[in-house]
Protein backbone atom coordinates (compact mmCIF):
# COMPACT_ATOMS: atom_id res chain seq x y z
CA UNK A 1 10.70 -7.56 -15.00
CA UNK A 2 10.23 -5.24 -12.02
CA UNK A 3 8.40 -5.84 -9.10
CA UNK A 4 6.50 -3.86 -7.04
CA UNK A 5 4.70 -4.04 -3.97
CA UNK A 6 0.75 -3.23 -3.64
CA UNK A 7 1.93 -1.29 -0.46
CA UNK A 8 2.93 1.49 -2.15
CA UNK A 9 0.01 2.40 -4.57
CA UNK A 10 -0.77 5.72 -4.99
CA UNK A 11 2.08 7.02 -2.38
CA UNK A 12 4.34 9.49 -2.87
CA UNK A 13 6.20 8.25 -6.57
CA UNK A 14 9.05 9.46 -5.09
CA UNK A 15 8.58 7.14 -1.76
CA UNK A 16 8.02 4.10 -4.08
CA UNK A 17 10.70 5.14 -6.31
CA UNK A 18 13.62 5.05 -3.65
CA UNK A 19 11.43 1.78 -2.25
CA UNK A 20 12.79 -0.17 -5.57
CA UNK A 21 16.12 0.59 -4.21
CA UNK A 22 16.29 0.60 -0.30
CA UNK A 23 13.86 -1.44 1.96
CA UNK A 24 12.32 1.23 3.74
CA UNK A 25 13.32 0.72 7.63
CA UNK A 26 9.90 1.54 9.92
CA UNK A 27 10.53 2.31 13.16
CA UNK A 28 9.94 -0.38 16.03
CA UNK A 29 7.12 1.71 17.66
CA UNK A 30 5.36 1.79 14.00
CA UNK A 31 5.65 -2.28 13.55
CA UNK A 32 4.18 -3.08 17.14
CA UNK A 33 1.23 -0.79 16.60
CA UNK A 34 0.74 -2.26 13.30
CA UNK A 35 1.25 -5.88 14.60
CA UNK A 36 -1.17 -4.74 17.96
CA UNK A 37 -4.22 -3.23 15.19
CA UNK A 38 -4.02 -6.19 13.04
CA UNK A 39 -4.64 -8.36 16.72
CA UNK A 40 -7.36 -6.50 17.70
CA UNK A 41 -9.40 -6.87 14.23
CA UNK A 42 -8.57 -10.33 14.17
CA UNK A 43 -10.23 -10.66 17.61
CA UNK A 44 -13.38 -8.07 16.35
CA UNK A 45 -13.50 -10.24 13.11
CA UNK A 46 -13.54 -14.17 14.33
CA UNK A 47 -16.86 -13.02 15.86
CA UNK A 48 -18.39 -12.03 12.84
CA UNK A 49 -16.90 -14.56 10.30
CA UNK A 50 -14.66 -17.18 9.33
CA UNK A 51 -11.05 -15.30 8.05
CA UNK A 52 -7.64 -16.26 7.43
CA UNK A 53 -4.67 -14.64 7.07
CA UNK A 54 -3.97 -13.23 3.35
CA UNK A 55 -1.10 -15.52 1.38
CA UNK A 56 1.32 -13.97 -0.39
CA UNK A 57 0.57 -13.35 -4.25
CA UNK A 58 1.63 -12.15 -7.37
CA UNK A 59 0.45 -10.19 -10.01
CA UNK A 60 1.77 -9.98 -13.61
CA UNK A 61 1.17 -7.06 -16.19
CA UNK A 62 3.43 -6.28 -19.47
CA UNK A 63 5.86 -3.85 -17.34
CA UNK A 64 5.91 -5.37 -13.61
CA UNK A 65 4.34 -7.50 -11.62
CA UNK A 66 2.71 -6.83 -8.25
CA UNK A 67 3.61 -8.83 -4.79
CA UNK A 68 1.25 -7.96 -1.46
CA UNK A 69 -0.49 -10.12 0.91
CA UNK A 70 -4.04 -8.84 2.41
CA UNK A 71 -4.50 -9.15 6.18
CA UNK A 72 -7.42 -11.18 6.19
CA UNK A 73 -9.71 -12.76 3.35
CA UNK A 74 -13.19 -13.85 4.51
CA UNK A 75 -15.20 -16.07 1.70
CA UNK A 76 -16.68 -12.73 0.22
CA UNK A 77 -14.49 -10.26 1.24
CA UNK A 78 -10.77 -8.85 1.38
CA UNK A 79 -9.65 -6.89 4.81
CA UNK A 80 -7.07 -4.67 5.28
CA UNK A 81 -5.89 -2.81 8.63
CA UNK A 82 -4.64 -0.02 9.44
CA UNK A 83 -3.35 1.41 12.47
CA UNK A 84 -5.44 4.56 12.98
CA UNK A 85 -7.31 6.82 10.48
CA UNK A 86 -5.08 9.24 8.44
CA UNK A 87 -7.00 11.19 5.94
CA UNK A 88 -3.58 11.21 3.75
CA UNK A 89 -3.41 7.63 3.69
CA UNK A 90 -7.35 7.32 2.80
CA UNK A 91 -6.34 7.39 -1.21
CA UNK A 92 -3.96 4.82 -1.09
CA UNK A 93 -5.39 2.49 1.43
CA UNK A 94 -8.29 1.94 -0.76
CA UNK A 95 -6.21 1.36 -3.85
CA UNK A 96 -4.49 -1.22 -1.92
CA UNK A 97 -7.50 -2.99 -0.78
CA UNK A 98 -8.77 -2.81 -4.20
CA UNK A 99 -5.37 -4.10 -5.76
CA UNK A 100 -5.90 -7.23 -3.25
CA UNK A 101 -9.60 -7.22 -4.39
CA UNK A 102 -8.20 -8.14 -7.95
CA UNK A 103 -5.26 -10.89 -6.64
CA UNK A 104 -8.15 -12.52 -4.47
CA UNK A 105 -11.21 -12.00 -7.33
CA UNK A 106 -13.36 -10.54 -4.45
CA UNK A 107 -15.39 -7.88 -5.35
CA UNK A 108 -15.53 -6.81 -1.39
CA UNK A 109 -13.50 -5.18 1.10
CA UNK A 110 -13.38 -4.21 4.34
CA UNK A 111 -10.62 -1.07 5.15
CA UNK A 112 -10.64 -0.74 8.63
CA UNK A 113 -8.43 2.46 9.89
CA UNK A 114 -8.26 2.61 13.43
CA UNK A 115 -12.13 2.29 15.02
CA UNK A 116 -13.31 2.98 11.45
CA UNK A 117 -14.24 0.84 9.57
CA UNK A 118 -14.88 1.05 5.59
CA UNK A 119 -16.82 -1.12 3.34
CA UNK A 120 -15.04 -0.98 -0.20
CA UNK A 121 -17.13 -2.19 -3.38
CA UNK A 122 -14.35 -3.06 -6.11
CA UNK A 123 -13.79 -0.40 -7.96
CA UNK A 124 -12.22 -1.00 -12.09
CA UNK A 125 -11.39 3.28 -11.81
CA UNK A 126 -9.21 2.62 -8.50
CA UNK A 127 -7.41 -0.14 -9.96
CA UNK A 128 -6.85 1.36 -13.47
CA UNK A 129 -5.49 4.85 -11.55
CA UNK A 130 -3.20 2.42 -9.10
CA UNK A 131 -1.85 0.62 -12.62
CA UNK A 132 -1.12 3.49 -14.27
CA UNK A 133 0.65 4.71 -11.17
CA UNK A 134 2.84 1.63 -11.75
CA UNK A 135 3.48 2.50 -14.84
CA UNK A 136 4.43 5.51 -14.27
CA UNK A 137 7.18 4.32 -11.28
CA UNK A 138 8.25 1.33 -14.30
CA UNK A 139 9.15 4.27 -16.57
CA UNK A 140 10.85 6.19 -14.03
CA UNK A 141 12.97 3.61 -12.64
CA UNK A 142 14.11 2.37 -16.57
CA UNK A 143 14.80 5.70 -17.89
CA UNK A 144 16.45 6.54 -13.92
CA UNK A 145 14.67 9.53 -13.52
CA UNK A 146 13.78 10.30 -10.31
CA UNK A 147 10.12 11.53 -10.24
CA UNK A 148 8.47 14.36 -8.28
CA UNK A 149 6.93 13.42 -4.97
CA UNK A 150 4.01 14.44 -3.14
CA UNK A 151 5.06 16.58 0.10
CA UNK A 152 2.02 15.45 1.95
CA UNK A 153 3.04 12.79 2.60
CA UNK A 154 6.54 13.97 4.07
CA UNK A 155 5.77 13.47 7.54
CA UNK A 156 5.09 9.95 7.54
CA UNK A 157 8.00 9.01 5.49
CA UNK A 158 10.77 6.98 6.62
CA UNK A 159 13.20 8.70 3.85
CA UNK A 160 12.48 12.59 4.80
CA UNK A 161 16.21 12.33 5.31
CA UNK A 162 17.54 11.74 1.59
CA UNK A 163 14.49 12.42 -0.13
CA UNK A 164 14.82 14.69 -3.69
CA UNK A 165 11.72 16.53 -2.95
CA UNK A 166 12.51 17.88 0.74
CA UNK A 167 16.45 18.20 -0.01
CA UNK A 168 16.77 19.08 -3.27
CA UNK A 169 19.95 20.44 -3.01
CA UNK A 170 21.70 18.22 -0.68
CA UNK A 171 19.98 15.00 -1.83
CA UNK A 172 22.60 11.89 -2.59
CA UNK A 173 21.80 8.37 -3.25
């Protein structure tokens, strides 16, 4: 069975498709502004409500199962945080909260994105899109065929270097 992580729903399918392989390697600067946003919200949301920090949890369909851990989970609501707002990331931030909606049966989310913040009903069209992009990578990755990527997303990603949609030619994994 593959496994894939909720992290990378709706991402480049070329990003999640080299993921399956190689651990993609933030940099440093990245994992401390991640780690510092995910303080601060903490800090915003103890004085608003009772939250924990997400566990760990699986998800199993026919083709693959899903792994991710939310942020926070309040009694009502999932949270997710990210480090600033990035209207390329909007898409796929909200299929990941709604991915953790469905592990944590909440029907409420929070996305907060830098000093925005988002309130996410559950949405059945979000997650059906997100599992068919799963699909979609399961296929790929049995029949090894590397899929087209987005190039929007190029900028942001840690595998610009190797990547079959900005070297085409000189690409070698």
């Amino acid at each position: 069975m593959l496994t894939f992580f909720v992290s990378w729903a709706l991402r480049c399918m070329t990003f999640s498709y080299i993921s399956y392989y190689y651990k993609p390697k933030l940099p440093k600067r990245l994992i401390l502004k991640g780690q510092l946003s995910e303080k601060r919200a903490k800090t915003m949301l103890k004085s608003k409500m009772d939250i924990k920090r997400g566990k760990t949890k699986k998800i199993y369909f026919k083709n693959f199962t899903l792994v991710g851990r939310a942020d926070f989970i309040s009694d009502d609501c999932v949270i997710e945080v990210k480090s600033s707002f990035n209207n390329k990331f909007l898409i796929p931030s909200l299929a990941q909260l709604n991915l953790y909606m469905l592990m944590e049966e909440k029907d409420k989310g929070l996305l907060i994105m830098g000093e925005k913040e988002i309130l996410v009903e559950k949405s059945n069209f979000v997650i059906r899109q997100s599992l068919a992009y799963f699909e979609q990578l399961a296929k790929h990755i049995l029949e090894f065929k590397i899929p087209e990527g987005d190039t929007e997303f190029c900028g942001n990603c840690c595998f610009t270097k190797i990547c079959f949609n900005v070297n085409k030619d000189q690409a070698h994994l």
